[in-house]
N, C-alpha and C. Protein backbone atom coordinates (compact mmCIF):
# COMPACT_ATOMS: atom_id res chain seq x y z
N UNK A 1 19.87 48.21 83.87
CA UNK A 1 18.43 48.48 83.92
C UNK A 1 17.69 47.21 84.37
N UNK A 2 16.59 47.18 85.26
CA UNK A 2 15.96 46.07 85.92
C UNK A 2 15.12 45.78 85.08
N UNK A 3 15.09 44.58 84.45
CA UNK A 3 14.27 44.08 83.56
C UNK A 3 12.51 43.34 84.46
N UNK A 4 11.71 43.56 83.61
CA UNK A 4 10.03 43.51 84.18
C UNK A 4 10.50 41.93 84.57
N UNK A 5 10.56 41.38 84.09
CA UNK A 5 10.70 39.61 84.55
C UNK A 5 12.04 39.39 84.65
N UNK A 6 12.52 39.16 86.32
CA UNK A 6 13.26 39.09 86.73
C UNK A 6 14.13 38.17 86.30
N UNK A 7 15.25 38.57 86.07
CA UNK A 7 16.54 37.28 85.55
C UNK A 7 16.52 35.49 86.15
N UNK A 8 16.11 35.60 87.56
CA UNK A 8 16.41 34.37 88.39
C UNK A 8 14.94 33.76 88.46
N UNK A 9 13.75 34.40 87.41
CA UNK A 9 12.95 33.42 87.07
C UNK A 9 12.46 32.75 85.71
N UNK A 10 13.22 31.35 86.04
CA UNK A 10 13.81 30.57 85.38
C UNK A 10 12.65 30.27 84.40
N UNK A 11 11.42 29.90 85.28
CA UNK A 11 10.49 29.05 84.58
C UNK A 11 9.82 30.04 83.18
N UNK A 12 9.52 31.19 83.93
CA UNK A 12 8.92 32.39 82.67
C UNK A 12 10.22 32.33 81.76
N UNK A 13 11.24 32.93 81.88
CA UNK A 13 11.75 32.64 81.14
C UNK A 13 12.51 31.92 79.71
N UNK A 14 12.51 30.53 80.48
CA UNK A 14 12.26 29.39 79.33
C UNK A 14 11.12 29.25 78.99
N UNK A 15 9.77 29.33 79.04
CA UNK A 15 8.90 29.94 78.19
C UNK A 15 8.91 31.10 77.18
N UNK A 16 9.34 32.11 77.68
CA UNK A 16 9.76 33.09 77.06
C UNK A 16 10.70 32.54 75.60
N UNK A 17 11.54 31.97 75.94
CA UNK A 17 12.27 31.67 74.82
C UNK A 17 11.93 30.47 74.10
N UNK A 18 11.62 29.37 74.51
CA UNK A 18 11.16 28.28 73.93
C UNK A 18 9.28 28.88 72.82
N UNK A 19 8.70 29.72 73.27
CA UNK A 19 7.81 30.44 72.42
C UNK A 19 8.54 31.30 70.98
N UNK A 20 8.96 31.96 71.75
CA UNK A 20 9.88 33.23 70.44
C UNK A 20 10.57 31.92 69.37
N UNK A 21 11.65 30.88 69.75
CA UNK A 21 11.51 29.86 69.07
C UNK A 21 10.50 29.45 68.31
N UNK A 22 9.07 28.70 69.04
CA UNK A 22 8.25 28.57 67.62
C UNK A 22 7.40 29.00 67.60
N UNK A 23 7.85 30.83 67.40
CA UNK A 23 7.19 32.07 66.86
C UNK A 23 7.56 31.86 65.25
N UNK A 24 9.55 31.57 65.38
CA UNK A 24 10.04 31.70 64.41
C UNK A 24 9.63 30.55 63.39
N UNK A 25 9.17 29.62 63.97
CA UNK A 25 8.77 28.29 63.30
C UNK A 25 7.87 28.60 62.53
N UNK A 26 6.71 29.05 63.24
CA UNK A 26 5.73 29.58 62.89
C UNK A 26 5.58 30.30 61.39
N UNK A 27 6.73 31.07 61.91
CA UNK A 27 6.28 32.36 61.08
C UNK A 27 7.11 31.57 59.31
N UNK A 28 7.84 30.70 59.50
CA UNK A 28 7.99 29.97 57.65
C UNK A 28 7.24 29.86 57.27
N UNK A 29 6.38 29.38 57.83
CA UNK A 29 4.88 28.51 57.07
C UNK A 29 3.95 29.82 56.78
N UNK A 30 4.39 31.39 56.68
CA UNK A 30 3.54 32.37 56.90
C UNK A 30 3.65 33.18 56.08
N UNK A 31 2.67 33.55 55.25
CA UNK A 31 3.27 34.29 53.58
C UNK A 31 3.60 35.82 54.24
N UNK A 32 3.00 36.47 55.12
CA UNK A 32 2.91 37.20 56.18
C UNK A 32 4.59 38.04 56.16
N UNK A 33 5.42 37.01 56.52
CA UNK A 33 6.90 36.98 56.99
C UNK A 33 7.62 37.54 56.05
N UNK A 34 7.11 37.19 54.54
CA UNK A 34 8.03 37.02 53.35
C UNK A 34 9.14 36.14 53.10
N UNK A 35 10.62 36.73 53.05
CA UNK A 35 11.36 35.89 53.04
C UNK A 35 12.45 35.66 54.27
N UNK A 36 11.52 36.37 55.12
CA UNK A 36 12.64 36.35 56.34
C UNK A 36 12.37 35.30 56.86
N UNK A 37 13.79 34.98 57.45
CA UNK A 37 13.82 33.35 58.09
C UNK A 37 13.41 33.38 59.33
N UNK A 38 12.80 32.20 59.67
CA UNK A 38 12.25 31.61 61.45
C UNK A 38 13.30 32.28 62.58
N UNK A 39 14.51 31.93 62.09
CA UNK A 39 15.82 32.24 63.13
C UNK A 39 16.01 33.69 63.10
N UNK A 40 15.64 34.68 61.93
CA UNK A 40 15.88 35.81 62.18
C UNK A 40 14.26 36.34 62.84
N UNK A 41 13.38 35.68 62.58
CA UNK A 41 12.04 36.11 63.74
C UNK A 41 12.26 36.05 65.27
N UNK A 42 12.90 35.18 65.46
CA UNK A 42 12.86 34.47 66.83
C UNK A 42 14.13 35.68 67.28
N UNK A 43 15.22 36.10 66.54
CA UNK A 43 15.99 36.67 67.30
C UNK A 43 15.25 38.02 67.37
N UNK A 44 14.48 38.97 66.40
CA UNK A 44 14.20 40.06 66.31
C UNK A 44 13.21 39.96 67.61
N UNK A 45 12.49 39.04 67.55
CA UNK A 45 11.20 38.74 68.91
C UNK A 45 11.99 38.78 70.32
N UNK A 46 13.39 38.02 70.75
CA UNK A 46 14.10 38.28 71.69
C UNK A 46 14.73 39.84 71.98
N UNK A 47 15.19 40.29 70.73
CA UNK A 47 15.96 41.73 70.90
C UNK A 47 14.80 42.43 70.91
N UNK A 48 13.43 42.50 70.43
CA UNK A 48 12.72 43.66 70.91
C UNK A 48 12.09 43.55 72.66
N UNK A 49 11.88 41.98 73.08
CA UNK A 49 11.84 41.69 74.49
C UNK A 49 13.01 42.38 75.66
N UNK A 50 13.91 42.36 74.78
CA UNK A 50 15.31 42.74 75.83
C UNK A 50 15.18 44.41 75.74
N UNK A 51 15.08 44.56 74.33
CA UNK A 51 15.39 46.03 74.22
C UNK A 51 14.34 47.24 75.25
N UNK A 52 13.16 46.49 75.08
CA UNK A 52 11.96 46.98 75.72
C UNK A 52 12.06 47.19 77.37
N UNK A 53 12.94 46.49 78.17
CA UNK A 53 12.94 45.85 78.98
C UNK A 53 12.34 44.68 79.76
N UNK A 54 11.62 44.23 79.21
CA UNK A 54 10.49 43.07 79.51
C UNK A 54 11.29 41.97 79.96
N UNK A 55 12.99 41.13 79.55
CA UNK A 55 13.53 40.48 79.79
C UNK A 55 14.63 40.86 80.37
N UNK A 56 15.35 40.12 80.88
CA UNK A 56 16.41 40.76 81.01
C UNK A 56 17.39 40.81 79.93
N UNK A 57 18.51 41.54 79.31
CA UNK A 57 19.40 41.45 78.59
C UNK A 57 20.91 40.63 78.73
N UNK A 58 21.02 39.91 77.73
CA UNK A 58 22.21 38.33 77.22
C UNK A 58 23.33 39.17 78.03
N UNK A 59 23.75 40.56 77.52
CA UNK A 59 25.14 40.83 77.28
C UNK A 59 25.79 41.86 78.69
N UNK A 60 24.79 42.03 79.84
CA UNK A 60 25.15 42.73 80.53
C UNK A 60 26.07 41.42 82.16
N UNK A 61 27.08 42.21 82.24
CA UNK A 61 27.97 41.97 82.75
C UNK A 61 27.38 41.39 84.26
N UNK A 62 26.46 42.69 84.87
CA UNK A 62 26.26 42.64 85.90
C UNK A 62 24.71 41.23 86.28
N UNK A 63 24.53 40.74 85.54
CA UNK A 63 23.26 40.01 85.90
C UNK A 63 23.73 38.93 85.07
N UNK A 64 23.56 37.24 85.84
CA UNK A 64 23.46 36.12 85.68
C UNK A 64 21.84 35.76 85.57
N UNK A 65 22.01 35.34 84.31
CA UNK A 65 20.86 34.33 83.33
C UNK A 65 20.94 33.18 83.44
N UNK A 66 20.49 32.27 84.17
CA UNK A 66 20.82 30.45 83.88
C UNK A 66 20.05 30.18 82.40
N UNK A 67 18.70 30.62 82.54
CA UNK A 67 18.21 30.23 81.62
C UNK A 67 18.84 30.28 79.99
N UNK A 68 19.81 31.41 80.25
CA UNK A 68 20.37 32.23 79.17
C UNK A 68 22.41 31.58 78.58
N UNK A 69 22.24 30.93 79.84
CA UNK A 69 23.38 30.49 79.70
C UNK A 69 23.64 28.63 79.37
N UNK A 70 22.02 28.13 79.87
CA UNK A 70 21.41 26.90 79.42
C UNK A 70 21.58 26.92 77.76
N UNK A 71 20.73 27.90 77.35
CA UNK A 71 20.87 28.05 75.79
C UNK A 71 22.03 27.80 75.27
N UNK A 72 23.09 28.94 75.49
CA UNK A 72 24.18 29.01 74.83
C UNK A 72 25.07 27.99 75.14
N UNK A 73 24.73 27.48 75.90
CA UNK A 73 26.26 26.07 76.85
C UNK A 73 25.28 25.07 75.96
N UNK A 74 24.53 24.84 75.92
CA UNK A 74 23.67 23.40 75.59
C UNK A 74 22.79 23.17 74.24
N UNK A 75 21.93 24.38 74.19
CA UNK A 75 20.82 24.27 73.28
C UNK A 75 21.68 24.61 71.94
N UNK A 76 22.64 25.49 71.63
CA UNK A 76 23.04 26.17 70.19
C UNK A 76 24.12 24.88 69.67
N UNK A 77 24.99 24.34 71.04
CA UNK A 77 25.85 23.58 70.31
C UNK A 77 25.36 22.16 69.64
N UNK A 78 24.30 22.11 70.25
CA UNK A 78 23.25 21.42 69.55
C UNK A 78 22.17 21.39 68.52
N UNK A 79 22.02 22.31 68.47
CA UNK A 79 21.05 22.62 67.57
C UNK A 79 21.81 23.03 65.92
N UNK A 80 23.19 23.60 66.13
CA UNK A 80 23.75 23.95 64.97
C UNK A 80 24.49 22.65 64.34
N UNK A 81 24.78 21.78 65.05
CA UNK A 81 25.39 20.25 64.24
C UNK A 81 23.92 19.44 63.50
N UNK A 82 22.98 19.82 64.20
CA UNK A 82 22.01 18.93 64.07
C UNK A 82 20.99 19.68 62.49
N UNK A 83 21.29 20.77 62.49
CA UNK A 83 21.14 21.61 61.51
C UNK A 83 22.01 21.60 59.95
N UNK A 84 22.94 21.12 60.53
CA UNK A 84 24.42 21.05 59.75
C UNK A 84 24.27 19.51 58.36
N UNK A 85 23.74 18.55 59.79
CA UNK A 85 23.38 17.06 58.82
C UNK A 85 22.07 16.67 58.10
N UNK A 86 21.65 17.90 57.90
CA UNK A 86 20.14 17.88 56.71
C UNK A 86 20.72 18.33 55.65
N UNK A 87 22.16 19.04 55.69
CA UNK A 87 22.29 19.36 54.30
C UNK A 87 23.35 18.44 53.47
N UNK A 88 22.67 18.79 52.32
CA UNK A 88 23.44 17.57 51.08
C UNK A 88 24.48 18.40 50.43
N UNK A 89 25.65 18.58 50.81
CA UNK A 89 26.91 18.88 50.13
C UNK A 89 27.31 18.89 49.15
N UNK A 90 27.03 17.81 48.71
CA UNK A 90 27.21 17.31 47.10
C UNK A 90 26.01 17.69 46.21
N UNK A 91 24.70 17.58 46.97
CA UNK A 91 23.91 18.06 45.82
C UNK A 91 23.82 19.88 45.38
N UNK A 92 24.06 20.24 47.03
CA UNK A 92 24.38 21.87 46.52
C UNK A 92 25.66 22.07 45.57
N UNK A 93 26.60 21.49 45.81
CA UNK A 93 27.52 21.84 44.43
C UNK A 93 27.37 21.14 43.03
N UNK A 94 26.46 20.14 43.22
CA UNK A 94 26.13 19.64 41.61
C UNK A 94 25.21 20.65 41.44
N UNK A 95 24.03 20.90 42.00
CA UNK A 95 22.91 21.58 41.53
C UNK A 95 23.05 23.09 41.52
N UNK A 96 24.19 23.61 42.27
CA UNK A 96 23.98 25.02 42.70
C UNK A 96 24.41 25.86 41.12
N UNK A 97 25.74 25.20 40.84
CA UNK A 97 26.38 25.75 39.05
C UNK A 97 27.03 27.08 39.21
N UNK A 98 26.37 28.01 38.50
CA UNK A 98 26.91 29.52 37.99
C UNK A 98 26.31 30.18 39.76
N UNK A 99 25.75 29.82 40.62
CA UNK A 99 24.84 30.45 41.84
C UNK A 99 26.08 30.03 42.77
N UNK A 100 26.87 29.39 42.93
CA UNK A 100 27.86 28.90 43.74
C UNK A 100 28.96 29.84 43.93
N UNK A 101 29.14 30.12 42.42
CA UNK A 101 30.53 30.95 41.92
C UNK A 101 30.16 32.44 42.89
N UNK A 102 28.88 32.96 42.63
CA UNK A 102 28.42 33.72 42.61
C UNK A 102 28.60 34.14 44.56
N UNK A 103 28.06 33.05 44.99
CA UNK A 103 28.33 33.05 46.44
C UNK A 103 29.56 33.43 46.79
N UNK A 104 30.49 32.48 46.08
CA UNK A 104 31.79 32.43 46.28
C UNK A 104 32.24 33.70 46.10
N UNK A 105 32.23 34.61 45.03
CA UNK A 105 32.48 36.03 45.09
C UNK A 105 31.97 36.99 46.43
N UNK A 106 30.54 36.40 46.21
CA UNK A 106 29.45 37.63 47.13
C UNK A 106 30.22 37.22 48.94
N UNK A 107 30.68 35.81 49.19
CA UNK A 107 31.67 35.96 50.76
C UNK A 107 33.23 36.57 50.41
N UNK A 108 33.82 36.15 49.39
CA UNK A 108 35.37 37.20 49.36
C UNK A 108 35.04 38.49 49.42
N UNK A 109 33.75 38.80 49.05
CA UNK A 109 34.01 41.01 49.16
C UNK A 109 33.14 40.69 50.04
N UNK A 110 32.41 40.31 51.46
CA UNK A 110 31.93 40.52 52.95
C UNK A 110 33.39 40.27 53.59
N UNK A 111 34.34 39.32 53.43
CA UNK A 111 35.40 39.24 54.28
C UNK A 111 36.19 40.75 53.94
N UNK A 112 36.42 40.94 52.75
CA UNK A 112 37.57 41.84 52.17
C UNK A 112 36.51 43.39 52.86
N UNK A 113 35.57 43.28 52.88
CA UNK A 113 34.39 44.34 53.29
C UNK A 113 34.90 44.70 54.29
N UNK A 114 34.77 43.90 55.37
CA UNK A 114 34.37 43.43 57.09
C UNK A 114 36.13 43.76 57.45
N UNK A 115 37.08 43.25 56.73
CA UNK A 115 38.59 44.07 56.96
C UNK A 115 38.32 45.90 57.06
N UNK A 116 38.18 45.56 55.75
CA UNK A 116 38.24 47.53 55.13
C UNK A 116 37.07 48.37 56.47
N UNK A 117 36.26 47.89 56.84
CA UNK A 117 35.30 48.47 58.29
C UNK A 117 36.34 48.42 59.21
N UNK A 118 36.71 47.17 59.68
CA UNK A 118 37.35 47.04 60.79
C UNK A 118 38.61 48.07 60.99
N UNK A 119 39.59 48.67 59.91
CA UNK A 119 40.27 49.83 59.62
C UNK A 119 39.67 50.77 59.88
N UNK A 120 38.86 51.16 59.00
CA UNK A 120 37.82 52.61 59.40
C UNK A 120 37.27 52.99 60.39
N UNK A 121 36.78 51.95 61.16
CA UNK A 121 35.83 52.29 62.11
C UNK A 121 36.13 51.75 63.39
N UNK A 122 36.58 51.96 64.53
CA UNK A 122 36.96 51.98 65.93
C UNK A 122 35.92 51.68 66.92
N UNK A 123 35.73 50.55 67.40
CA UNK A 123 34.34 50.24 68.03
C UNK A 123 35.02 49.89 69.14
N UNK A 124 36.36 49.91 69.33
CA UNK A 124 36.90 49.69 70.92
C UNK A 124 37.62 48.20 70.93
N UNK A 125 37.86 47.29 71.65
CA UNK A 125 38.10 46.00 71.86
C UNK A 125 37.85 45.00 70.97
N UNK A 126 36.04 45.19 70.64
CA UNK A 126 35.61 44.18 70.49
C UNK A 126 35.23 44.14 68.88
N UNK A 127 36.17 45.18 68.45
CA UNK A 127 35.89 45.63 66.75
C UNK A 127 36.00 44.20 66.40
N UNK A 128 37.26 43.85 65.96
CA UNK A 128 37.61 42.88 65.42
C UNK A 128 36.49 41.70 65.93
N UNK A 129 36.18 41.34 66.97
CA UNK A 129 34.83 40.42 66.88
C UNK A 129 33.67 40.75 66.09
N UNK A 130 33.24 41.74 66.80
CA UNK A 130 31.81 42.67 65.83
C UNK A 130 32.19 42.25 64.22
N UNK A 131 33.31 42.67 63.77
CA UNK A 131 33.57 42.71 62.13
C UNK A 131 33.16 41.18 61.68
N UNK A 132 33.68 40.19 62.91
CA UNK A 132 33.91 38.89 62.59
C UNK A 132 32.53 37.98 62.72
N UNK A 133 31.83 39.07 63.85
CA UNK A 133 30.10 37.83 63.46
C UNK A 133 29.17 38.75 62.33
N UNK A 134 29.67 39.69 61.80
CA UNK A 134 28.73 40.31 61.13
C UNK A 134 29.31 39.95 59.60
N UNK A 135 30.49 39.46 59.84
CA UNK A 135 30.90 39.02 57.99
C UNK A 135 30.08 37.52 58.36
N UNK A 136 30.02 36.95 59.44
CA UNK A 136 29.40 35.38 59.32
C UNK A 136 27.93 35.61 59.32
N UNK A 137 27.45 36.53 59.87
CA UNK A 137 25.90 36.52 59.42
C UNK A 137 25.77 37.12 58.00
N UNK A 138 26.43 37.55 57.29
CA UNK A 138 26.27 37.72 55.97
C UNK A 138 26.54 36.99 54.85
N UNK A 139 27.55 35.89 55.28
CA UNK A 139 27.32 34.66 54.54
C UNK A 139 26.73 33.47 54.94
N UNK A 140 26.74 33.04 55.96
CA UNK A 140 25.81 32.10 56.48
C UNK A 140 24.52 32.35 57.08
N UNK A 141 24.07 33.92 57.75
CA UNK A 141 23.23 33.37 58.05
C UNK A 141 22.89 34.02 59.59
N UNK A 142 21.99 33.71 60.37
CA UNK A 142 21.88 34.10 61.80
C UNK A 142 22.15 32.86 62.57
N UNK A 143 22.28 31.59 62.02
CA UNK A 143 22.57 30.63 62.68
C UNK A 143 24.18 30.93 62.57
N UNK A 144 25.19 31.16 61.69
CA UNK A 144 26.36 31.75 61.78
C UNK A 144 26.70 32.99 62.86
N UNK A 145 25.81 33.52 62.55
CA UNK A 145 25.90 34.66 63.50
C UNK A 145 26.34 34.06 64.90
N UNK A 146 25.28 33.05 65.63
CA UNK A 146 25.24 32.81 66.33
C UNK A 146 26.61 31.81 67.05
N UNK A 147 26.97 31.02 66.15
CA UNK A 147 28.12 30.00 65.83
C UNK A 147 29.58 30.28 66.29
N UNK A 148 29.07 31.63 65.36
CA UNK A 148 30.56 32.79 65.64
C UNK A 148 30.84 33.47 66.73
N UNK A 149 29.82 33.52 67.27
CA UNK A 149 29.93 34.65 68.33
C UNK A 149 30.13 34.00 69.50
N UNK A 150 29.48 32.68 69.69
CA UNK A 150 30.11 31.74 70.58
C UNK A 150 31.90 31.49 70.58
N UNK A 151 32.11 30.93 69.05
CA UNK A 151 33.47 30.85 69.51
C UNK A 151 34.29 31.85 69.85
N UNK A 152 33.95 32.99 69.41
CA UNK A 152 34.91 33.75 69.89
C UNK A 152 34.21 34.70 71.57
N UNK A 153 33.57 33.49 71.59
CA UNK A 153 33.03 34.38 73.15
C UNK A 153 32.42 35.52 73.16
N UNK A 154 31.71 36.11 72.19
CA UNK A 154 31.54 37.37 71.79
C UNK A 154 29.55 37.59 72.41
N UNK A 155 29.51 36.54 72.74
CA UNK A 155 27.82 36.64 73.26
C UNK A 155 27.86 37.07 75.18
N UNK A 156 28.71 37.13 75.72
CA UNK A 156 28.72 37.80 76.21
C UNK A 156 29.21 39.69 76.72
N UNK A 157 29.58 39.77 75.38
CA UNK A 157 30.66 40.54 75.14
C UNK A 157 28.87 42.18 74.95
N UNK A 158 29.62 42.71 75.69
CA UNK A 158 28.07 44.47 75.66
C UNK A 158 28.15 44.38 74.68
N UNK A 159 28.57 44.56 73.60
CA UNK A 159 28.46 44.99 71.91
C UNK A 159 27.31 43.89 71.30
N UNK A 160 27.37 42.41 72.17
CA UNK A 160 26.52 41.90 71.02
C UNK A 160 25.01 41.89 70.56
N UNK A 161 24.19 42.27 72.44
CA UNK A 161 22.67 43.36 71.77
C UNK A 161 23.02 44.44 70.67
N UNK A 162 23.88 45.05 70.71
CA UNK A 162 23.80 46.45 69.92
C UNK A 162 24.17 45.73 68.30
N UNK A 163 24.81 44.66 68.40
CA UNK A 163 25.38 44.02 66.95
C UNK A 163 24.19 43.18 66.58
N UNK A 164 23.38 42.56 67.24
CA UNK A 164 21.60 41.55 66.93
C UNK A 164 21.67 42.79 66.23
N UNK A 165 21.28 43.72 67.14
CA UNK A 165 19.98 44.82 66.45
C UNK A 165 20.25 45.42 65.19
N UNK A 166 21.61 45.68 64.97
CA UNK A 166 22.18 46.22 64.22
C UNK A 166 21.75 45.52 62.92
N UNK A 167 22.38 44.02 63.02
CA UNK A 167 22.47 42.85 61.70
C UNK A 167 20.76 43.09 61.69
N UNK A 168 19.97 42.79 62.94
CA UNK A 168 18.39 42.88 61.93
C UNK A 168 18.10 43.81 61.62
N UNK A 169 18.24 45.06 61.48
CA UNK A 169 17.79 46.57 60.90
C UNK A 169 18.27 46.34 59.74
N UNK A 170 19.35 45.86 59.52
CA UNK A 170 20.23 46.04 58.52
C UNK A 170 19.39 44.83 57.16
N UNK A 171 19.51 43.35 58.05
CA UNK A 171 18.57 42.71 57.09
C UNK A 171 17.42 43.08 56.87
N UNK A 172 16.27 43.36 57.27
CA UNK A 172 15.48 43.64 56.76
C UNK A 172 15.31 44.83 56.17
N UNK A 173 15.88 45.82 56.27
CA UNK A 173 16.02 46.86 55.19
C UNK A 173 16.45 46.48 53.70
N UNK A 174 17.75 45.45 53.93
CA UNK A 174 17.69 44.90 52.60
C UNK A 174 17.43 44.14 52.06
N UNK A 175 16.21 43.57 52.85
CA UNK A 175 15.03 42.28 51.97
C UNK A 175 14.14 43.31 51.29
N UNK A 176 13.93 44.41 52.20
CA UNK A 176 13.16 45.46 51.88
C UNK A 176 13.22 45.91 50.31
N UNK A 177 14.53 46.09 50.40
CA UNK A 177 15.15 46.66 49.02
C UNK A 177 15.28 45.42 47.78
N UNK A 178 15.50 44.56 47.73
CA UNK A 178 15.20 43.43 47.00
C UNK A 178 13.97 43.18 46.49
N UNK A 179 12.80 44.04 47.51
CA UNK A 179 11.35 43.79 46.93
C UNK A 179 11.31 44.86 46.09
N UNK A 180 11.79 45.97 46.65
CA UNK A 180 11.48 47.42 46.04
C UNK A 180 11.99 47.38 44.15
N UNK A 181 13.10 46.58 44.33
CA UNK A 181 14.18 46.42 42.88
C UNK A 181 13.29 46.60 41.94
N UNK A 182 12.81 45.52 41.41
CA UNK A 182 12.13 45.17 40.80
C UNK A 182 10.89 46.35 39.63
N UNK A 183 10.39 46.98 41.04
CA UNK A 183 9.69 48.21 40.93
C UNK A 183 10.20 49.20 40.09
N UNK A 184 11.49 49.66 40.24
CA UNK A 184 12.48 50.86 39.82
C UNK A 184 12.45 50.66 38.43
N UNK A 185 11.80 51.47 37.58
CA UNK A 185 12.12 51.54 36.11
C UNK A 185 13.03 51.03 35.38
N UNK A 186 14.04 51.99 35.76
CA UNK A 186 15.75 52.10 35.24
C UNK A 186 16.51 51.03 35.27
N UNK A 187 16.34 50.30 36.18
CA UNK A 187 16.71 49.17 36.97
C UNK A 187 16.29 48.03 36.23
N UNK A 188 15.25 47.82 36.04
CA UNK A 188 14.68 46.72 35.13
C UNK A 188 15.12 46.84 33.58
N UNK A 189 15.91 47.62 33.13
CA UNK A 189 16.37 47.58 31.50
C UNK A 189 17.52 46.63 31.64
N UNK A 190 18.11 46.65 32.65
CA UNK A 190 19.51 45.30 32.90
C UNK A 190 19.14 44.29 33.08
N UNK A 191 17.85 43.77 33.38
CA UNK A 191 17.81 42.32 33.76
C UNK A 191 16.71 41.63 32.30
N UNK A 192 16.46 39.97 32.11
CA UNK A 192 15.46 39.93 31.38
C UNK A 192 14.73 39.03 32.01
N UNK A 193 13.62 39.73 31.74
CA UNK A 193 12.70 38.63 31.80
C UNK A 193 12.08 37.40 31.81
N UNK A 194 11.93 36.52 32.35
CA UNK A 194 11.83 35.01 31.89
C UNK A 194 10.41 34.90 31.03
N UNK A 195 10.58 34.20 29.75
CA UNK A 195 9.36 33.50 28.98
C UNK A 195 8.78 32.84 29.30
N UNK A 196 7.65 32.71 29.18
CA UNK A 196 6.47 31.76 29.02
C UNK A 196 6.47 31.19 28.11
N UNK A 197 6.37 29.82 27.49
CA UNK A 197 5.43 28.96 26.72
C UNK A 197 4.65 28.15 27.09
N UNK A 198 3.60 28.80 26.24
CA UNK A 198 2.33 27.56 26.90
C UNK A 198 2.19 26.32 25.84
C-alpha cells in the first residue's frame, strides 16, 4: 500500500520520528498518560502513523526506508546501552526485597507462557520470534521489545507491525484493568489496606 509521505522522503520523515520521540517524552511529565511509558507513546504514535497509511510501514519487504533503517542500524543500538548505564544494579537488588522475587516468578511463567503459545498456536516461520519479543516486552519492557527483535532480525520480519500493535492493545488493556481492580468489590476483600497515622 502507497503510503501519503513517500518512503524516499527522508527529511519529513525524520521529523516524523524524531517528534513521535518527544511526543513520548512529553507525554511522562503528563498526568494525562497515566502510567504508560514515553516509549510505549512514541511506538503507539508510529503504529497508528503506519497503520493509517500516512507513513510508510518498517516491515514491508517491498519498500526501502533509509530513514527507517538509520534508526535501527544506529539510533536503538545506541540509545539502549546508554539507557542501560543509569541503572543502579545493586541498589535495585538491595532495595527491591520481596518485589524482586516476585519479578523473578512473574518472568519464569511469561517464558514458560510464551513456550506453551508457541505449541498452540502456528503463526508460520516467524512463531518462535513473535513468542520471543513478546515474552521480552513483558518483562522488560518496549525498549526489550525492541532489543529483541533486532537481534533476532525480527524488525524486518511482516509479523512485526502486526506484533507492535498487538503488544500495545494488549498493554493498555491491561493498565486498563489494573485501574479497574481496585474498583471490583469482591476483589478488594484479598488485599489490605494501608494505615494512616497522623
Amino acid at each position: 500500500m502507497q503510503s501519503f509521505i513517500s518512503p524516499d522522503n527522508n527529511l519529513v520523515l525524520l521529523f516524523i520520528v524524531f517528534g513521535a520521540a518527544a511526543f513520548g517524552i512529553y507525554s511522562e511529565h503528563k498526568k494525562w498518560f497515566g502510567k504508560v511509558s514515553g516509549i510505549l507513546v512514541t511506538m503507539i504514535s508510529m503504529s497508528v502513523l503506519s497503520m493509517t497509511g500516512i507513513i510508510p510501514v518498517a516491515s514491508d519487504p517491498e519498500i526501502k526506508v533509509d530513514v527507517y533503517s538509520m534508526v535501527f542500524s544506529y539510533f536503538i543500538p545506541v540509545a539502549i546501552p546508554l539507557m542501560l548505564f543509569s541503572s543502579n544494579l545493586i541498589k535495585i537488588i538491595t532495595e527491591s526485597g520481596r518485589l524482586l522475587i516476585a519479578f523473578i516468578i512473574g518472568a519464569i511463567g511469561v517464558v514458560l507462557g510464551s513456550f506453551l503459545a508457541y505449541n498452540l498456536i502456528d503463526l508460520g516461520d516467524g512463531s518462535g520470534n513473535t513468542a520471543g519479543v513478546i515474552a521480552a516486552t513483558l518483562i522488560g519492557g518496549s525498549v526489550n521489545f525492541v532489543a529483541t527483535a533486532e537481534i533476532l532480525n525480527f524488525s524486518t520480519n511482516p509479523l512485526f507491525t502486526a506484533t507492535v500493535a498487538i503488544d500495545n492493545f494488549a498493554a493498555n488493556i491491561y493498565v486498563l484493568l489494573l485501574f479497574f481492580v481496585p474498583t471490583i468489590g469482591f476483589l478488594t476483600r484479598f488485599f489490605k489496606k494501608p494505615g494512616y497515622r497522623n
